[in-house]
C-alpha atoms as a PDB file:
ATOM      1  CA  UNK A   1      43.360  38.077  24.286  1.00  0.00           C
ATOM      2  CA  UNK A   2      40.349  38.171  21.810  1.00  0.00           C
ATOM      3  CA  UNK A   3      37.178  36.348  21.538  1.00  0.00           C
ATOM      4  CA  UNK A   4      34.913  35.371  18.406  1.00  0.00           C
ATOM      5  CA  UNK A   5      31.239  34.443  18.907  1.00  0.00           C
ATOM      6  CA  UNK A   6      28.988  32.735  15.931  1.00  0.00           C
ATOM      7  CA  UNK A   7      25.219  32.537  16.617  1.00  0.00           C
ATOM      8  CA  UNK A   8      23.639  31.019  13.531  1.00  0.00           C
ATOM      9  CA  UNK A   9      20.069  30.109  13.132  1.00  0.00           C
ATOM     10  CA  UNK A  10      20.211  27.450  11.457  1.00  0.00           C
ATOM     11  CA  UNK A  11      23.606  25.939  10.791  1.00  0.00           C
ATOM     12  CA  UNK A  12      27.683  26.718  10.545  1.00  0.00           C
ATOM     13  CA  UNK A  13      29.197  25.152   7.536  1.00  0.00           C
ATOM     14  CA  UNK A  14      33.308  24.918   7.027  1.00  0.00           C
ATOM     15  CA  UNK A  15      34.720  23.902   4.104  1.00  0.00           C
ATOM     16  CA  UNK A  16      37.971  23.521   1.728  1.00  0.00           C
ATOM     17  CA  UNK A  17      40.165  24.233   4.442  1.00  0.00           C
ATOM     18  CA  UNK A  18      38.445  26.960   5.695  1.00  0.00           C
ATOM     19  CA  UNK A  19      38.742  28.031   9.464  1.00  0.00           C
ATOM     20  CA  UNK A  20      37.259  29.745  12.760  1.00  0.00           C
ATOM     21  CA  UNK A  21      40.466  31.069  14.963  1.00  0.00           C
ATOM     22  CA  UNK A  22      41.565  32.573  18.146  1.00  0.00           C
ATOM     23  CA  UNK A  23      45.035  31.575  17.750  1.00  0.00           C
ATOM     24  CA  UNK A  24      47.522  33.346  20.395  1.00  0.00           C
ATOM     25  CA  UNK A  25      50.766  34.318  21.211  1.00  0.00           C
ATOM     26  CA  UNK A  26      50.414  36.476  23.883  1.00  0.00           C
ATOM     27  CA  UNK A  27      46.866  35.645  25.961  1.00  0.00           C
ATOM     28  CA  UNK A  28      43.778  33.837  26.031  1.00  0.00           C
ATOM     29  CA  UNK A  29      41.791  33.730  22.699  1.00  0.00           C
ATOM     30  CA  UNK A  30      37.956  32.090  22.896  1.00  0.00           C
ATOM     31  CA  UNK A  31      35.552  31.012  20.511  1.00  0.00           C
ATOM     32  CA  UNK A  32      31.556  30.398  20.975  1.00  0.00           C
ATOM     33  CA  UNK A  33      29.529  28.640  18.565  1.00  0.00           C
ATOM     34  CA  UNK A  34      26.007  28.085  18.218  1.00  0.00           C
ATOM     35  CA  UNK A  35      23.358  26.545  16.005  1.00  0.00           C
ATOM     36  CA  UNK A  36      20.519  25.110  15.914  1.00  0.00           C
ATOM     37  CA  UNK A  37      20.910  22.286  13.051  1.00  0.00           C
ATOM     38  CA  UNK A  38      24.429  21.527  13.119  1.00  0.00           C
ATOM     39  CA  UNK A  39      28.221  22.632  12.979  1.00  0.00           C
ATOM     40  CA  UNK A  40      29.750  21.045  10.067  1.00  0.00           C
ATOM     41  CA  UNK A  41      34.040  20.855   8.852  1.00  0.00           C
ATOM     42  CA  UNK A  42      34.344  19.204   5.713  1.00  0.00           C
ATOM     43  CA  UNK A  43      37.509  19.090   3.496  1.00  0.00           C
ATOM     44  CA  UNK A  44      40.920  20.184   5.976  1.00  0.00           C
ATOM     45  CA  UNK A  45      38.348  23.128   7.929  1.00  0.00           C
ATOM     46  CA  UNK A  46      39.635  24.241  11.446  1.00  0.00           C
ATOM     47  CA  UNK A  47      38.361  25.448  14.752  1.00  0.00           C
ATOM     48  CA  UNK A  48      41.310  26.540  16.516  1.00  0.00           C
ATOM     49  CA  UNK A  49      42.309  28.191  19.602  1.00  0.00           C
ATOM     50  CA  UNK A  50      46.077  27.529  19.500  1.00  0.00           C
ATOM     51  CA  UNK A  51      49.025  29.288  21.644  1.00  0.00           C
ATOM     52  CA  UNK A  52      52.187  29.626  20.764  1.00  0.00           C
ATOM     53  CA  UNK A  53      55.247  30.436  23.485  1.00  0.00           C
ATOM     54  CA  UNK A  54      53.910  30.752  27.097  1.00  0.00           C
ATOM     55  CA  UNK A  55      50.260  31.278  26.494  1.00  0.00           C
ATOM     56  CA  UNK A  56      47.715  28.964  27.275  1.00  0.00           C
ATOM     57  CA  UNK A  57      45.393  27.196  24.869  1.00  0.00           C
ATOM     58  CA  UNK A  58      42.163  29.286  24.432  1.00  0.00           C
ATOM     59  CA  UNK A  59      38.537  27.825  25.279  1.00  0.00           C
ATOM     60  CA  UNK A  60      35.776  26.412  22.767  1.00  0.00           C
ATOM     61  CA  UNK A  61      32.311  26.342  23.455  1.00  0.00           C
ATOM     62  CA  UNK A  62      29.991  24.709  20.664  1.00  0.00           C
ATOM     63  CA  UNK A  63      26.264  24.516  21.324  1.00  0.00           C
ATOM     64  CA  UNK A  64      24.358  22.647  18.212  1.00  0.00           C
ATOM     65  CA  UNK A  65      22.146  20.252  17.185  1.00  0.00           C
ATOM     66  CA  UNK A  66      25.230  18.040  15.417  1.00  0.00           C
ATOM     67  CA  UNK A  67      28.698  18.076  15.028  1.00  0.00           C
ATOM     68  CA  UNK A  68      29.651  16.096  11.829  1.00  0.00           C
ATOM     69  CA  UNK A  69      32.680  15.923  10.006  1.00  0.00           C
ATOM     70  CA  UNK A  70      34.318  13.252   7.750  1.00  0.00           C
ATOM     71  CA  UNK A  71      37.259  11.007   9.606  1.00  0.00           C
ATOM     72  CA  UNK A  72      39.128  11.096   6.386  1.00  0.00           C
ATOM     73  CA  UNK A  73      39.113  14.874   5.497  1.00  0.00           C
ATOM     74  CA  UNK A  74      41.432  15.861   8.735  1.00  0.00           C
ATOM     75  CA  UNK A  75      38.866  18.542   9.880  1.00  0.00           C
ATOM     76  CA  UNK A  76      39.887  19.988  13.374  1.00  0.00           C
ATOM     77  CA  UNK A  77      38.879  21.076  16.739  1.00  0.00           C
ATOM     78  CA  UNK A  78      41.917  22.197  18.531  1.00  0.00           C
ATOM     79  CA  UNK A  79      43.483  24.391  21.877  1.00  0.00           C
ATOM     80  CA  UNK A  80      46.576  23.405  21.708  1.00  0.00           C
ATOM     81  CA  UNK A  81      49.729  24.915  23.520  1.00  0.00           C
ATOM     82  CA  UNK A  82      53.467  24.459  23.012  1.00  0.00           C
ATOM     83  CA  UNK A  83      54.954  25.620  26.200  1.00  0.00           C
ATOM     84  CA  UNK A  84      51.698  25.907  28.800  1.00  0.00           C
ATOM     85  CA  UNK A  85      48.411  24.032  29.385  1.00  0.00           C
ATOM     86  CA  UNK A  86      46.255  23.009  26.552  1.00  0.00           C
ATOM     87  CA  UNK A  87      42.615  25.005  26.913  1.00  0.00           C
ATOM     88  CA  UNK A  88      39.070  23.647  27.458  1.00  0.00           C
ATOM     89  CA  UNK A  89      36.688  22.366  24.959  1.00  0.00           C
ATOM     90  CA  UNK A  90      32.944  22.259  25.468  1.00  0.00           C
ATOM     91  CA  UNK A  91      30.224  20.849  22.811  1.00  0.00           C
ATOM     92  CA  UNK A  92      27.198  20.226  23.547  1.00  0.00           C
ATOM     93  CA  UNK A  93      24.804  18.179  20.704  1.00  0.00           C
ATOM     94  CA  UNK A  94      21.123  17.629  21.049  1.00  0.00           C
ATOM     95  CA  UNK A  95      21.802  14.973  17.876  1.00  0.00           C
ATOM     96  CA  UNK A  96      25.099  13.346  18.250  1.00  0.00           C
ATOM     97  CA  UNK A  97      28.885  14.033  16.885  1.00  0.00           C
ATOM     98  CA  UNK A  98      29.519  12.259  13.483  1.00  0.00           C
ATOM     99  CA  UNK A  99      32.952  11.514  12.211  1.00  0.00           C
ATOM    100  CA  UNK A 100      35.261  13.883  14.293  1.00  0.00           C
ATOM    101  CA  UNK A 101      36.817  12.164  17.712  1.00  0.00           C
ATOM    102  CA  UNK A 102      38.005  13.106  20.955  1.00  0.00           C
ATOM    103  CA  UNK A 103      41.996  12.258  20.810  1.00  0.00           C
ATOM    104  CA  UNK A 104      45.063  12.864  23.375  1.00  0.00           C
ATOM    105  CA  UNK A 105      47.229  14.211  19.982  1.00  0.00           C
ATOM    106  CA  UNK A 106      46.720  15.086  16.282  1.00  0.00           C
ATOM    107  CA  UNK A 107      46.125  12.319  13.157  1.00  0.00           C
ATOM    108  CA  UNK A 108      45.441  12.151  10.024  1.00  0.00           C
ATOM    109  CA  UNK A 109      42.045  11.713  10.698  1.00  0.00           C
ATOM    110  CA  UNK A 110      39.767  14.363  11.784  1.00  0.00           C
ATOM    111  CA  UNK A 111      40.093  14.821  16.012  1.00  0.00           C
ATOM    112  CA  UNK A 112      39.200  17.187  19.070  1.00  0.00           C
ATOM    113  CA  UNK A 113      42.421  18.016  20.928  1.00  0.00           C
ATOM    114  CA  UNK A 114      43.383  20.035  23.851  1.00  0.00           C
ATOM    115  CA  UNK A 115      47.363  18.695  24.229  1.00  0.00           C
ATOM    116  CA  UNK A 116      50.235  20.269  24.921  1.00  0.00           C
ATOM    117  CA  UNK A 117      53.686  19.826  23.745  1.00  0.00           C
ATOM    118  CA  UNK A 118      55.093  20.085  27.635  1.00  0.00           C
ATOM    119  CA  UNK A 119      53.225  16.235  27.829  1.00  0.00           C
ATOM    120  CA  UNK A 120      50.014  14.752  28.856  1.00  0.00           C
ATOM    121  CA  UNK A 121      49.815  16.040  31.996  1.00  0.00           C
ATOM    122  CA  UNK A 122      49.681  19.571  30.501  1.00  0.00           C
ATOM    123  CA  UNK A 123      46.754  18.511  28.337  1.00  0.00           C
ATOM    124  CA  UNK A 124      43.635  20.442  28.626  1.00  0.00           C
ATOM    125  CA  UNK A 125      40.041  19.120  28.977  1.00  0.00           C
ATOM    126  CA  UNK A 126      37.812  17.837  26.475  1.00  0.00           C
ATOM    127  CA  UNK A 127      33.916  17.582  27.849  1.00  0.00           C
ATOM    128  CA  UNK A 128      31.300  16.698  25.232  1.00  0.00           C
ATOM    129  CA  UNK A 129      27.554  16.134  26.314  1.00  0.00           C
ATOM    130  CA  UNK A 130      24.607  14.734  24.292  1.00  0.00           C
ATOM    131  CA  UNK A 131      21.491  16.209  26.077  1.00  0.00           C
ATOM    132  CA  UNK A 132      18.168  15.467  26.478  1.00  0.00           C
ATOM    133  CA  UNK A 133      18.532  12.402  24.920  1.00  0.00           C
ATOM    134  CA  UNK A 134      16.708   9.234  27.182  1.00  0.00           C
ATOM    135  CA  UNK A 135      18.784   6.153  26.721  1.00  0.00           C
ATOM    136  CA  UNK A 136      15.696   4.379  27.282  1.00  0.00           C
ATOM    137  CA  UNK A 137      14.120   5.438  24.499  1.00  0.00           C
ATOM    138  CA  UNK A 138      12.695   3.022  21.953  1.00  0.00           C
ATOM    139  CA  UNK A 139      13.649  -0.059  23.892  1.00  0.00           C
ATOM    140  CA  UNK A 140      11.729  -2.103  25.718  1.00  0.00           C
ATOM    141  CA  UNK A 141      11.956  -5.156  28.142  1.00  0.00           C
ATOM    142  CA  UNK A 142      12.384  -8.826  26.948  1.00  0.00           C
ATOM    143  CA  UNK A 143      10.471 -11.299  29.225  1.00  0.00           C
ATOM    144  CA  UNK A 144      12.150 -13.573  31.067  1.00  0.00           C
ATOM    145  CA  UNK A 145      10.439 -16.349  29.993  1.00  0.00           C
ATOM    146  CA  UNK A 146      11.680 -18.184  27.136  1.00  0.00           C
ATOM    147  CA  UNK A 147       9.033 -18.634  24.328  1.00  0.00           C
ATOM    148  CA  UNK A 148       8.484 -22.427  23.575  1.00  0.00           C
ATOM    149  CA  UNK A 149       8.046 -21.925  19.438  1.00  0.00           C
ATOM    150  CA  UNK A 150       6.151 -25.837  19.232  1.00  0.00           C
ATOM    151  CA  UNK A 151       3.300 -23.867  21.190  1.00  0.00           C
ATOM    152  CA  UNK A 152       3.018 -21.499  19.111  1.00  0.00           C
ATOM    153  CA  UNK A 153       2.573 -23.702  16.202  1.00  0.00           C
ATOM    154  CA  UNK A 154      -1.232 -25.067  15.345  1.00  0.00           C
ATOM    155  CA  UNK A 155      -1.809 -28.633  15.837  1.00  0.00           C
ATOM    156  CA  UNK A 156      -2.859 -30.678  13.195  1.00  0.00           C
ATOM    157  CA  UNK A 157      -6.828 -31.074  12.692  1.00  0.00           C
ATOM    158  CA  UNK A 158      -6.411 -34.184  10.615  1.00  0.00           C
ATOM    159  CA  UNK A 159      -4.711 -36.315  13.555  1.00  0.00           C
ATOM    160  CA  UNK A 160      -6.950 -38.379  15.657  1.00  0.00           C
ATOM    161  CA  UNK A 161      -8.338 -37.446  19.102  1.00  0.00           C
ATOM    162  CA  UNK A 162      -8.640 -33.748  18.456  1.00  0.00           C
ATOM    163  CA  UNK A 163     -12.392 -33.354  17.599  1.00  0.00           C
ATOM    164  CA  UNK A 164     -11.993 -31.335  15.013  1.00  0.00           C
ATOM    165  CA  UNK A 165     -13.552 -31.525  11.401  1.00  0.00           C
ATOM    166  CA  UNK A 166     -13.157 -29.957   8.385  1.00  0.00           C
ATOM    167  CA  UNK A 167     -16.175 -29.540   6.075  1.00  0.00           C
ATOM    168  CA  UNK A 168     -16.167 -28.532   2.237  1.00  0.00           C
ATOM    169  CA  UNK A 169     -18.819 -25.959   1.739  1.00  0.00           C
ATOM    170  CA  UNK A 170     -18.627 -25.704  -1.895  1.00  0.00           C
ATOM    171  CA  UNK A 171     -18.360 -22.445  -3.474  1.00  0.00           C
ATOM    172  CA  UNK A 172     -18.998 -19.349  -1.647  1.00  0.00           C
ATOM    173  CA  UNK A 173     -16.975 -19.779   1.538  1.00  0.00           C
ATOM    174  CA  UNK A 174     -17.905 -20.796   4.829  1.00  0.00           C
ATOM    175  CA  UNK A 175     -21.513 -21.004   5.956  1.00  0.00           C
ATOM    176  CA  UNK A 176     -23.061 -18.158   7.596  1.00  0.00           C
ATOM    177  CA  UNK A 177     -23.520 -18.628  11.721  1.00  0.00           C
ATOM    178  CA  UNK A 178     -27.007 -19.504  12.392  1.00  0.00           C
ATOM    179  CA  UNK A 179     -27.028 -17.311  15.474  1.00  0.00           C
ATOM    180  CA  UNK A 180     -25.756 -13.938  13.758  1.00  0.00           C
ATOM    181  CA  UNK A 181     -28.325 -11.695  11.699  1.00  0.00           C
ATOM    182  CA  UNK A 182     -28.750 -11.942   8.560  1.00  0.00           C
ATOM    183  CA  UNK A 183     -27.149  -9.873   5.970  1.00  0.00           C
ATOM    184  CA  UNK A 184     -27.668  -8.923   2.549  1.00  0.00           C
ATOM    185  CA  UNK A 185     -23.663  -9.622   1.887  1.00  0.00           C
ATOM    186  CA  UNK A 186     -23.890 -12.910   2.215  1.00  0.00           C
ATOM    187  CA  UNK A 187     -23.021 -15.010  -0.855  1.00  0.00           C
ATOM    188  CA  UNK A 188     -25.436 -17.755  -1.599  1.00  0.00           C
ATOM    189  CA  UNK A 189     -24.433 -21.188  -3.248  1.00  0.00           C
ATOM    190  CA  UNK A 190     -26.384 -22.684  -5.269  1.00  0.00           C
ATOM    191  CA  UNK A 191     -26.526 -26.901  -5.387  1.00  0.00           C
ATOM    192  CA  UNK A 192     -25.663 -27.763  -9.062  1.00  0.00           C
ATOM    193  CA  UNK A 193     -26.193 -31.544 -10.487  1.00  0.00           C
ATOM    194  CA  UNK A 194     -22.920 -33.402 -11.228  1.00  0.00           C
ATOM    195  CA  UNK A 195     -22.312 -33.028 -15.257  1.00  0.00           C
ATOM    196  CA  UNK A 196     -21.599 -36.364 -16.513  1.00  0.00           C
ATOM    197  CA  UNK A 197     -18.679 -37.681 -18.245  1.00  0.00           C
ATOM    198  CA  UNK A 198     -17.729 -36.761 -22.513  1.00  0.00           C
ATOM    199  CA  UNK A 199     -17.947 -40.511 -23.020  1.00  0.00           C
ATOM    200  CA  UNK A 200     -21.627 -41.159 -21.645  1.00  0.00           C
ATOM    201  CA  UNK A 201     -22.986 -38.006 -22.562  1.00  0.00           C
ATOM    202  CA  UNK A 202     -22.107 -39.057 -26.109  1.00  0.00           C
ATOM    203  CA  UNK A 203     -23.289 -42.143 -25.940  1.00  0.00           C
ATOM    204  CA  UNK A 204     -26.589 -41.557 -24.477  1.00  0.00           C
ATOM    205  CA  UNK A 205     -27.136 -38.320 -27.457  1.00  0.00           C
ATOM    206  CA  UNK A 206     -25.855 -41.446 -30.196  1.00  0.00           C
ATOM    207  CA  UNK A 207     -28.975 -43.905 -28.541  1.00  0.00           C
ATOM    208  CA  UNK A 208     -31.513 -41.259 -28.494  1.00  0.00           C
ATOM    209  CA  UNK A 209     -30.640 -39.985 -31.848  1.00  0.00           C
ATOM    210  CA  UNK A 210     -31.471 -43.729 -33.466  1.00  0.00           C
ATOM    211  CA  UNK A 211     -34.769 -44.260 -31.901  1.00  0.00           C
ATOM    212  CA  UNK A 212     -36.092 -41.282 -33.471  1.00  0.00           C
ATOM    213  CA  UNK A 213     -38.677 -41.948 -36.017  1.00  0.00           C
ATOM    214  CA  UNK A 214     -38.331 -40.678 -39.244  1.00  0.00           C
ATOM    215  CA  UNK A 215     -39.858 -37.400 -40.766  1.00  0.00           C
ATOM    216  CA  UNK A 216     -42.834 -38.208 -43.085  1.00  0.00           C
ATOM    217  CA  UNK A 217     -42.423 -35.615 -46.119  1.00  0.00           C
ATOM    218  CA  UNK A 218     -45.439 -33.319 -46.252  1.00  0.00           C
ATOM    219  CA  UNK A 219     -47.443 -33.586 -49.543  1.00  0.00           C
ATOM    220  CA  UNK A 220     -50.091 -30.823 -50.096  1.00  0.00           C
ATOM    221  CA  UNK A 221     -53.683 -31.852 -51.129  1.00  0.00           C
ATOM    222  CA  UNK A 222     -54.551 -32.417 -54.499  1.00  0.00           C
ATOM    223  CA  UNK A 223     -58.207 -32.351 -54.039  1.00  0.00           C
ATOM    224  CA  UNK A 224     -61.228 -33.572 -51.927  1.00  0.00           C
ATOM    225  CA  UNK A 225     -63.629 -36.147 -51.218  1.00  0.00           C
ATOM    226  CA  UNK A 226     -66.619 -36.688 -49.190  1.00  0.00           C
ATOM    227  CA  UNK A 227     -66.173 -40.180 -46.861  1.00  0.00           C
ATOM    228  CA  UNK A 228     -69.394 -42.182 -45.366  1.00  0.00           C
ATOM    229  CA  UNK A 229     -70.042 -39.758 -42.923  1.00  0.00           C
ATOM    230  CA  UNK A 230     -70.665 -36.812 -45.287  1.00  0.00           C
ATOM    231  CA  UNK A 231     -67.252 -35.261 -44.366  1.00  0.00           C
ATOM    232  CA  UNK A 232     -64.855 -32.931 -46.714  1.00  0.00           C
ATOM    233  CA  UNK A 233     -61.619 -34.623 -46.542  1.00  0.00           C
ATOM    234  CA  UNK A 234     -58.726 -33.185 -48.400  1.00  0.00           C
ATOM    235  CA  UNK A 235     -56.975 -36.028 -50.525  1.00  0.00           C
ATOM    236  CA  UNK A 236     -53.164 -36.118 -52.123  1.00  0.00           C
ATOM    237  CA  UNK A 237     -54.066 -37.036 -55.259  1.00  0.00           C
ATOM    238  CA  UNK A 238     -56.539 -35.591 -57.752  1.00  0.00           C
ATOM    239  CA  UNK A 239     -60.098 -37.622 -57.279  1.00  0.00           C
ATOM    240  CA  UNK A 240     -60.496 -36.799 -61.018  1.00  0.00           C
ATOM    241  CA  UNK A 241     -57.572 -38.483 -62.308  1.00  0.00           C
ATOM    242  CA  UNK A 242     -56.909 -42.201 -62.485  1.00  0.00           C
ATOM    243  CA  UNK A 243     -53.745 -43.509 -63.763  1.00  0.00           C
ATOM    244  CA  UNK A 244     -49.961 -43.991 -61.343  1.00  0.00           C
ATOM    245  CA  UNK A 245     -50.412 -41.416 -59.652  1.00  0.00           C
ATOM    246  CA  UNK A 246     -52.134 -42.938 -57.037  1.00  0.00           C
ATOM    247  CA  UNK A 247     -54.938 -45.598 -57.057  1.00  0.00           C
ATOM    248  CA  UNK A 248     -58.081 -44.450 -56.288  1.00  0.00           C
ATOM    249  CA  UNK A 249     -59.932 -45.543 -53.184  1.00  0.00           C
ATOM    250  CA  UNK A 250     -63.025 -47.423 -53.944  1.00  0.00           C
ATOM    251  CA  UNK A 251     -66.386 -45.281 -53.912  1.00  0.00           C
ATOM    252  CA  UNK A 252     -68.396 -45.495 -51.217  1.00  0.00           C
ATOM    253  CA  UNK A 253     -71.869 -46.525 -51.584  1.00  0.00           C
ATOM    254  CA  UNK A 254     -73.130 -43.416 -50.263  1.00  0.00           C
ATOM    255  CA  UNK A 255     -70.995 -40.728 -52.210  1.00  0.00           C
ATOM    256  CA  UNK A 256     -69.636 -40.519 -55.692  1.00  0.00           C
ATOM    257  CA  UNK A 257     -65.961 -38.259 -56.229  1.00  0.00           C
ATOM    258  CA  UNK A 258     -66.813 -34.790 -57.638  1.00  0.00           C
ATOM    259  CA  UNK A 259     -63.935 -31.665 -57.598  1.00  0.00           C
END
């Protein structure tokens, strides 16, 4: 009878058909795991405590976080015996077991077996525990009263008899409550007059445009005279000259045209 004991810090990893055994033809053989992420059998691996002849299956203990395999790879947990009772297996899991089962005989699949070829009654005892885990946790109770989802709904504020209104501000938002304080965030709209249509605006611009009266050219003065009231007065047209150019006002009685 021999024993094997694995304390890892972290984690136990099996894989490629690789194997922990006690196997047994003669006594008792025990293994005793521990970790504190998880024991993991990927690819064919094997915990065994198998007998063979009289001897009776050895016991496994694993303490972890998680015991995960793959239900396809035919990873193993066994203490099996041919002709005496099948031995005990223990896990305990903080986390949960992942793709290895509990099963009264050997699969394909990956399984947890304690059987014995002298029949079920022979079998030994499988006992896994998943502590300090509150089945409580994360739910929560559903009221007993059945939610009506009309009332939840908003009525309409355009149907009659509801006293409600529904006033366009302009730009800027909503109004600011009269009986909160003032703040400098608030965003002030301005009233702007209504811009009038392309077609009037033109044709007001067309009538305005027509009863304009027409630029006189500017002509610079030519000369100067002195009018009845002893006045210089700056004249177009030489005073001088006579001929098309202009004809020349009549003399006053008072003043004669000089340059």
């Amino acid at each position: 009878m021999g024993s094997i004991e694995v304390a890892a810090r972290r984690s136990i990893r099996l894989n490629n058909g690789s194997s922990i055994n006690a196997n047994t033809v003669a006594g008792q053989g025990n293994i005793y795991l521990s970790a504190h992420d998880y024991v993991l059998l990927r690819r064919g691996s094997k915990i065994t405590t198998d007998a063979t002849g009289k001897a009776t299956g050895g016991n496994i203990t694993i303490n972890a976080g998680n015991l995960v395999a793959f239900p396809s790879e035919n990873s193993d947990i066994t203490a099996n015996a041919q002709q005496s009772s099948g031995g005990q297996i223990n896990i305990n899991v903080k986390g949960g077991i992942f793709g290895i089962e509990s099963r009264p005989q050997l699969t394909q699949f990956s399984d947890i077996t304690a059987s014995s070829d002298l029949g079920p009654q022979f079998s030994g005892n499988v006992q896994i525990n998943v502590v300090d885990i509150d089945p409580t946790q994360g739910l929560f109770e559903l009221t007993q009263t059945v939610v009506d989802p009309a009332q939840q709904v908003a009525q309409n504020p355009c149907i009659k008899g509801f006293g409600n209104s529904f006033t366009i501000t302009g730009r800027g938002g909503l109004p600011t409550d009269p009986q909160k304080v003032l703040s400098s965030d608030n965003v002030r709209v301005d009233l702007i007059k209504p811009v009038p249509s392309t077609v009037s605006s033109t044709s007001k611009k067309q009538k305005h445009a027509s009863q304009k009266p027409p630029v006189k050219q500017i002509i610079p003065a030519q000369g100067w005279i002195l009018n009845e009231k002893g006045e210089v007065v700056l004249v177009a047209y030489d005073p001088t000259k006579t001929g098309p150019q202009r004809q020349q006002p009549a003399p006053t009685s008072s003043c004669a045209a000089v340059k």
